[in-house]
C-alpha atoms as a PDB file:
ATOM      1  CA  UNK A   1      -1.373 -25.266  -2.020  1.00  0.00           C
ATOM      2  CA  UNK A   2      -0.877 -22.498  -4.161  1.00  0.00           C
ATOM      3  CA  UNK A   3      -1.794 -18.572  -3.233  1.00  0.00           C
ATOM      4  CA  UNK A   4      -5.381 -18.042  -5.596  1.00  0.00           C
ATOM      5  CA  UNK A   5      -8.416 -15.766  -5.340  1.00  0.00           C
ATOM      6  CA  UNK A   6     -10.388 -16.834  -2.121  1.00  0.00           C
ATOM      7  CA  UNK A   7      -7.502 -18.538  -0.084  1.00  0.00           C
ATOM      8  CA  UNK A   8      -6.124 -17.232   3.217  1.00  0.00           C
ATOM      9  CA  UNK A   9      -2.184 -16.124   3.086  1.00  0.00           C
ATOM     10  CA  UNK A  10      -0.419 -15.320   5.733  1.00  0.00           C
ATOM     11  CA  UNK A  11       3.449 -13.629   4.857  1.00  0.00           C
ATOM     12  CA  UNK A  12       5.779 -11.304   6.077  1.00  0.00           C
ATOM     13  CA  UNK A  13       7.104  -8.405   3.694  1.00  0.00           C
ATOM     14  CA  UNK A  14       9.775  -5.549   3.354  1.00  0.00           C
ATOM     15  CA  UNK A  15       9.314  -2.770   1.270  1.00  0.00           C
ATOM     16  CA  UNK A  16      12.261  -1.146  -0.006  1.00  0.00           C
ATOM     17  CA  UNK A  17      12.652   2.079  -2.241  1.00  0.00           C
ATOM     18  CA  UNK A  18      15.203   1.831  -5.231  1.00  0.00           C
ATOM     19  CA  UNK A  19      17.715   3.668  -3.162  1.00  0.00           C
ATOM     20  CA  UNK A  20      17.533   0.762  -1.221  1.00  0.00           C
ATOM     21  CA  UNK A  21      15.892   2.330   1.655  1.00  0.00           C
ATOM     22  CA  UNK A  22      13.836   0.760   4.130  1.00  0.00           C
ATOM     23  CA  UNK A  23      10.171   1.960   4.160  1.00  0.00           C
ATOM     24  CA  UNK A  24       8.016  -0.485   5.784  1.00  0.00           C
ATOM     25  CA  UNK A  25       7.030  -4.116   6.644  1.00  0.00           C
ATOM     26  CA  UNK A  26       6.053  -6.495   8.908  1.00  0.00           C
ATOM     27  CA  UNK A  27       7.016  -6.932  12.426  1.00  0.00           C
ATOM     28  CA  UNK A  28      10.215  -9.433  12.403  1.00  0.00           C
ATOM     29  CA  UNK A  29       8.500 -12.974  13.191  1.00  0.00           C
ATOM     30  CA  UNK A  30       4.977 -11.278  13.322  1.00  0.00           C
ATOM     31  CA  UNK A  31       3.273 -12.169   9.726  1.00  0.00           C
ATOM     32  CA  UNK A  32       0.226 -11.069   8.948  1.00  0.00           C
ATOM     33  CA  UNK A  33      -2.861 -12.746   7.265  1.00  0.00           C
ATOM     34  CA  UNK A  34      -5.259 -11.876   4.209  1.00  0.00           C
ATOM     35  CA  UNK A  35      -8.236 -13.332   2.238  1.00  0.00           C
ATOM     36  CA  UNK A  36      -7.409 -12.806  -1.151  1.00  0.00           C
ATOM     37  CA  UNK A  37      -9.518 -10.910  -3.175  1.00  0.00           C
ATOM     38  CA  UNK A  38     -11.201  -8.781  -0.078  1.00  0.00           C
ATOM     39  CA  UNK A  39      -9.285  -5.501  -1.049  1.00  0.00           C
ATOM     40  CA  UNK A  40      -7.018  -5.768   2.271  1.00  0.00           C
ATOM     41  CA  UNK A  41      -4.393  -5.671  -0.103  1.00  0.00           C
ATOM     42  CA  UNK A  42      -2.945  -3.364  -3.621  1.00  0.00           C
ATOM     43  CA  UNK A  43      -4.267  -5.484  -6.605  1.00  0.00           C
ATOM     44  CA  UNK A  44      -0.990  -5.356  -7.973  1.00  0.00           C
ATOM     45  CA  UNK A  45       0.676  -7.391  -4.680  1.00  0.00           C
ATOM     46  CA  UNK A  46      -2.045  -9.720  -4.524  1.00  0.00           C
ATOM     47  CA  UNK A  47      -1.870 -10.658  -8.364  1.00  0.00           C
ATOM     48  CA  UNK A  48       1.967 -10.598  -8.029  1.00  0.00           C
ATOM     49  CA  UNK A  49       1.542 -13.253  -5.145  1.00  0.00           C
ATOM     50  CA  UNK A  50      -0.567 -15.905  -6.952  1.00  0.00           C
ATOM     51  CA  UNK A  51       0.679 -18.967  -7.698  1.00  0.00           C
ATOM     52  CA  UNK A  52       3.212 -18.813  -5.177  1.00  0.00           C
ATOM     53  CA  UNK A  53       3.257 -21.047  -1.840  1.00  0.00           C
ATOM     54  CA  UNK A  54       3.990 -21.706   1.911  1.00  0.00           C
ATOM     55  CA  UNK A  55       7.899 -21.578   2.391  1.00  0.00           C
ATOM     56  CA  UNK A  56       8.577 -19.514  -0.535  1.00  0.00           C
ATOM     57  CA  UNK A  57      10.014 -16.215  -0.595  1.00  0.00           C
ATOM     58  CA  UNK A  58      10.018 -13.640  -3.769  1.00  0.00           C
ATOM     59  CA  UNK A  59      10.827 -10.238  -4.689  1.00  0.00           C
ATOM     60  CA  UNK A  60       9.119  -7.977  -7.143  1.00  0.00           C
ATOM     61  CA  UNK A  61       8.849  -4.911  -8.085  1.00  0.00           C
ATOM     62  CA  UNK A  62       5.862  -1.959  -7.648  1.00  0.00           C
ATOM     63  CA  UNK A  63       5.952   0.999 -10.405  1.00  0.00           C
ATOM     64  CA  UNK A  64       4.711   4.126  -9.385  1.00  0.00           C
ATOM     65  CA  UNK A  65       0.870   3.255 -11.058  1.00  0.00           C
ATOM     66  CA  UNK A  66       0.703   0.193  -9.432  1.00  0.00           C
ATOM     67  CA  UNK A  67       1.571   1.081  -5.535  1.00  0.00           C
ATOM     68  CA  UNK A  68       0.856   5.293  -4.446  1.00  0.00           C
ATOM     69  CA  UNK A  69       0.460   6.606  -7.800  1.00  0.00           C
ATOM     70  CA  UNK A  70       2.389   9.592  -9.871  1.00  0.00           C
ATOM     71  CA  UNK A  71       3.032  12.391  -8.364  1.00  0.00           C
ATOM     72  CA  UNK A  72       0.498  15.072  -9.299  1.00  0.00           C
ATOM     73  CA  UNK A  73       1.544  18.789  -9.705  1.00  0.00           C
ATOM     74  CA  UNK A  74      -1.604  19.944  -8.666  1.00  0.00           C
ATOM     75  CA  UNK A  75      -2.064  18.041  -5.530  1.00  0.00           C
ATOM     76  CA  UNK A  76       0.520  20.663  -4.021  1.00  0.00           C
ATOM     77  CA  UNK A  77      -1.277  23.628  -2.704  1.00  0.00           C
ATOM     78  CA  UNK A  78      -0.449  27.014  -0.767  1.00  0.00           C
ATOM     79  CA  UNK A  79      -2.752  27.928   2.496  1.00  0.00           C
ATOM     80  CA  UNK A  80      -2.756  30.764   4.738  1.00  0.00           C
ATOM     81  CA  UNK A  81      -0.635  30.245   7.819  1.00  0.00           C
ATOM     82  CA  UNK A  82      -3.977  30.802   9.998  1.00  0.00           C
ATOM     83  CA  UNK A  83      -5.434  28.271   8.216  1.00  0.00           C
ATOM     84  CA  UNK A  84      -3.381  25.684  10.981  1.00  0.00           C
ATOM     85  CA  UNK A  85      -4.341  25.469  14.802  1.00  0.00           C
ATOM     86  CA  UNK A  86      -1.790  28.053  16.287  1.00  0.00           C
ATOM     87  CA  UNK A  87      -1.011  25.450  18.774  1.00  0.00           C
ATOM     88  CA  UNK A  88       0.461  22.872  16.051  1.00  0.00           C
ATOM     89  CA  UNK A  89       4.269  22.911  15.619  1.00  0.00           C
ATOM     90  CA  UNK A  90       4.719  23.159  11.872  1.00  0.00           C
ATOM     91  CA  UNK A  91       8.076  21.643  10.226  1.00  0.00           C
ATOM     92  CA  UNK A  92       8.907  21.279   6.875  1.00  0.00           C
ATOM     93  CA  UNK A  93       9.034  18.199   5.174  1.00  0.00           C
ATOM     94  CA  UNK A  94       6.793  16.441   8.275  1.00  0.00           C
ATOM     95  CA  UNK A  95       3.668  14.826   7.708  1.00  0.00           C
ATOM     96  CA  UNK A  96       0.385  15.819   9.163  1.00  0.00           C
ATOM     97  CA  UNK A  97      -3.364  14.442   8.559  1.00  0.00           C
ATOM     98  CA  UNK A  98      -6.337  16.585   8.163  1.00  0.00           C
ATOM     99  CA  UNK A  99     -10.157  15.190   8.312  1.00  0.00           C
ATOM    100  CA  UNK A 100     -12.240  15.129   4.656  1.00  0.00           C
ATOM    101  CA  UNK A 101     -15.553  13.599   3.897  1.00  0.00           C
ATOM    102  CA  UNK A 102     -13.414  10.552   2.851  1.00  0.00           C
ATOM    103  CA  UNK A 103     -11.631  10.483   5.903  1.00  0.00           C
ATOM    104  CA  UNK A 104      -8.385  10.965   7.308  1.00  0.00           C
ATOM    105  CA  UNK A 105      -6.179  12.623   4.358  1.00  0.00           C
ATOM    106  CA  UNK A 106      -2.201  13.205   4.744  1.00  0.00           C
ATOM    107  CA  UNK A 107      -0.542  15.831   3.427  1.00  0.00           C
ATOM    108  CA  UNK A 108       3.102  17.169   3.936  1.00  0.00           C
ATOM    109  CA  UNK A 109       4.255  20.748   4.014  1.00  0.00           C
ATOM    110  CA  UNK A 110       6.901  21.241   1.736  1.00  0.00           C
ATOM    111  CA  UNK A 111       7.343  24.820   2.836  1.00  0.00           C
ATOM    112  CA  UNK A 112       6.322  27.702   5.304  1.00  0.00           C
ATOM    113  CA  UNK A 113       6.732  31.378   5.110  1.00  0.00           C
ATOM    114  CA  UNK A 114       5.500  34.376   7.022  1.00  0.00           C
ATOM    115  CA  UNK A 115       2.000  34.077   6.147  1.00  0.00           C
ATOM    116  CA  UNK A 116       1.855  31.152   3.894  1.00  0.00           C
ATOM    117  CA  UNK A 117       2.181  26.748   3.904  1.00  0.00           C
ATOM    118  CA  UNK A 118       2.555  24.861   0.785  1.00  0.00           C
ATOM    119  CA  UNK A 119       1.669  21.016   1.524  1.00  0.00           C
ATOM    120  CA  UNK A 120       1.485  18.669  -0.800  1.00  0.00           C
ATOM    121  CA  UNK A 121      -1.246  16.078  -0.720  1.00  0.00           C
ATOM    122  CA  UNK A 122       0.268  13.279  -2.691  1.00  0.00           C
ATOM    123  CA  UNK A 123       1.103   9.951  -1.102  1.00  0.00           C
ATOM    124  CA  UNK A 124       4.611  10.559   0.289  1.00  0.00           C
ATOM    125  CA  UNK A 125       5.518   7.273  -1.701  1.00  0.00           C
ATOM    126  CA  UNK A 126       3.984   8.752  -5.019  1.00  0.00           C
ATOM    127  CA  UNK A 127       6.326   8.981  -8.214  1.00  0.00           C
ATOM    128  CA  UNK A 128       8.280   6.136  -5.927  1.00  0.00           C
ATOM    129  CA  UNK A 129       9.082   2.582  -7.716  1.00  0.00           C
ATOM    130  CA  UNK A 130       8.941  -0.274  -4.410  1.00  0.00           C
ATOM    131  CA  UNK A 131      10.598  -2.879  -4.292  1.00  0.00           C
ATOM    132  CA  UNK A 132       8.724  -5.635  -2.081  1.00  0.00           C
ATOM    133  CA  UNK A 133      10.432  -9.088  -0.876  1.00  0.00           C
ATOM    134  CA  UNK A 134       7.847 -10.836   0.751  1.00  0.00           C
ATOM    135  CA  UNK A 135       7.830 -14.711   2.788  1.00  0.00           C
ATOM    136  CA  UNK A 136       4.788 -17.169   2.427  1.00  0.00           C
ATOM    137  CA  UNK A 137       4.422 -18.590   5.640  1.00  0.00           C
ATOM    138  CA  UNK A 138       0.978 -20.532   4.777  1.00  0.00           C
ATOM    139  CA  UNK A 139      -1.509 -21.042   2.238  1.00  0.00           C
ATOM    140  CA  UNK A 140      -5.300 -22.839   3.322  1.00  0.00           C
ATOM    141  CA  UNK A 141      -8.557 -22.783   2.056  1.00  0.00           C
ATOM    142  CA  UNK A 142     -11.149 -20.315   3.709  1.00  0.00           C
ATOM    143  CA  UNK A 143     -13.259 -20.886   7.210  1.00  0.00           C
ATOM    144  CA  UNK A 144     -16.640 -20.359   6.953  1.00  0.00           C
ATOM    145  CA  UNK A 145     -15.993 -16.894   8.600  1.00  0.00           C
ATOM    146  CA  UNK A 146     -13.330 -15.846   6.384  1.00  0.00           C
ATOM    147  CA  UNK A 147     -16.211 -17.039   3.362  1.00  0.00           C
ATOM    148  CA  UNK A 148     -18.405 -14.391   4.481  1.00  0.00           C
ATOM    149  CA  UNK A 149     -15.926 -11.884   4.721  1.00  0.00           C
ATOM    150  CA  UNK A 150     -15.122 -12.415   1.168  1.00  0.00           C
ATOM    151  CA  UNK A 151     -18.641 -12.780  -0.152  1.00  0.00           C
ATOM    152  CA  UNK A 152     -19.206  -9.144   0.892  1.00  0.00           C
ATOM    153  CA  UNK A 153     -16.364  -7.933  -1.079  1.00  0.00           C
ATOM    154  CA  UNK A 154     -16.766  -5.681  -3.869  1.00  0.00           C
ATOM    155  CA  UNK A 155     -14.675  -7.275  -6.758  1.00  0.00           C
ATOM    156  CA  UNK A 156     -14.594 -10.584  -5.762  1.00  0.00           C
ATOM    157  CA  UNK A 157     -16.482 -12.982  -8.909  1.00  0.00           C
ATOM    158  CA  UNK A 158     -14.344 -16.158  -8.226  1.00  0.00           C
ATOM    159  CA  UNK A 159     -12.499 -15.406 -11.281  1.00  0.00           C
ATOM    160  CA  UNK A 160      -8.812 -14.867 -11.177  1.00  0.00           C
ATOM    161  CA  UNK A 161      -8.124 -10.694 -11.286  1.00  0.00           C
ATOM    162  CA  UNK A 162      -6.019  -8.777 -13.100  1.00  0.00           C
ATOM    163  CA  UNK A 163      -5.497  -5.313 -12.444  1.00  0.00           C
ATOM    164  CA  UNK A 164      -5.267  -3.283 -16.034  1.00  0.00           C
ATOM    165  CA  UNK A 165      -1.746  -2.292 -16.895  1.00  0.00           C
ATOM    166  CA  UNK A 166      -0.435  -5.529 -14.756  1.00  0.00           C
ATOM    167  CA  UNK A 167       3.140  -5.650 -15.683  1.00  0.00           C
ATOM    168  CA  UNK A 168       5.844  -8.458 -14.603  1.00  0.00           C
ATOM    169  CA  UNK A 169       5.209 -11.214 -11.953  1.00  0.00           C
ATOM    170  CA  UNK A 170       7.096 -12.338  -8.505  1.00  0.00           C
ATOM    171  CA  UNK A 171      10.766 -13.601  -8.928  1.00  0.00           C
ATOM    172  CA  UNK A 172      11.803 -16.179  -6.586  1.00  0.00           C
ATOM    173  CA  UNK A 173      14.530 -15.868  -4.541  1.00  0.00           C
END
């Protein structure tokens, strides 16, 4: 059975910059599971993923558009040094989360000085191309749960999507 809009995948996946550094994955032997089409998952994965099936394993490639976004100049901003609970430890080049009306927001501080911070609120992976190699472990059909689920979501029209700007396609390995 092969990976399509309303199935259940579960895969494991390694995410590599194109340094070649490691930046994130699954637990060794631990895959996880998704409903395609729920938005669980970056449009540009999922359509990358289609077609493929259990026991295969691919590697593709995320531009910067298509995974955190650009980096944005004006994302970086400079805040008063009492701005941050005197209590909190600040270090340059860590990343810290703040509360919005949208939720929990990260942002790192690129510098401190006397009386001033500079963070920077991009993704730390913006401007960043990602390389993803990713195992199918299994492809089914939904359960009657996992139906619901994905009747609620917000893009799904039982029509195969493609994200605007999709570029390239999973190369098997």
């Amino acid at each position: 059975m092969k990976i399509a809009i309303g199935r259940y995948v579960i895969f494991e996946y390694e995410m590599y910059l194109d340094t070649g550094e490691h930046i994130g994955g699954t637990e060794s032997g631990k895959p996880i599971g998704f409903i395609v089409g729920d938005d669980h998952m970056l449009p540009f994965v999922e359509h990358r993923l289609l077609g493929m099936q259990a026991g295969e394993k691919g590697t593709f490639w995320l531009l910067p558009n298509e995974a955190f976004g650009e980096r944005d100049p004006a994302k970086e901003r400079v805040r008063s040094r009492d701005s941050f609970p005197p209590h909190v430890q600040l270090e340059e080049g860590a990343t810290y989360q703040t509360g919005s009306d949208h939720g929990q927001v990260p942002f790192t501080i690129t510098s401190i000085g006397p009386d001033s911070v500079t963070i920077d609120l991009n993704h730390p992976l913006a401007g960043k191309s990602i390389r993803i190699d990713v195992h199918i472990h299994e492809v089914r059909e939904l359960t009657p749960e996992e139906q619901q689920v994905l009747s609620r979501s917000k893009r799904h029209t039982g029509d195969p999507y493609v994200p605007p700007g999709m570029t390239g396609g999973a190369v098997k390995v």
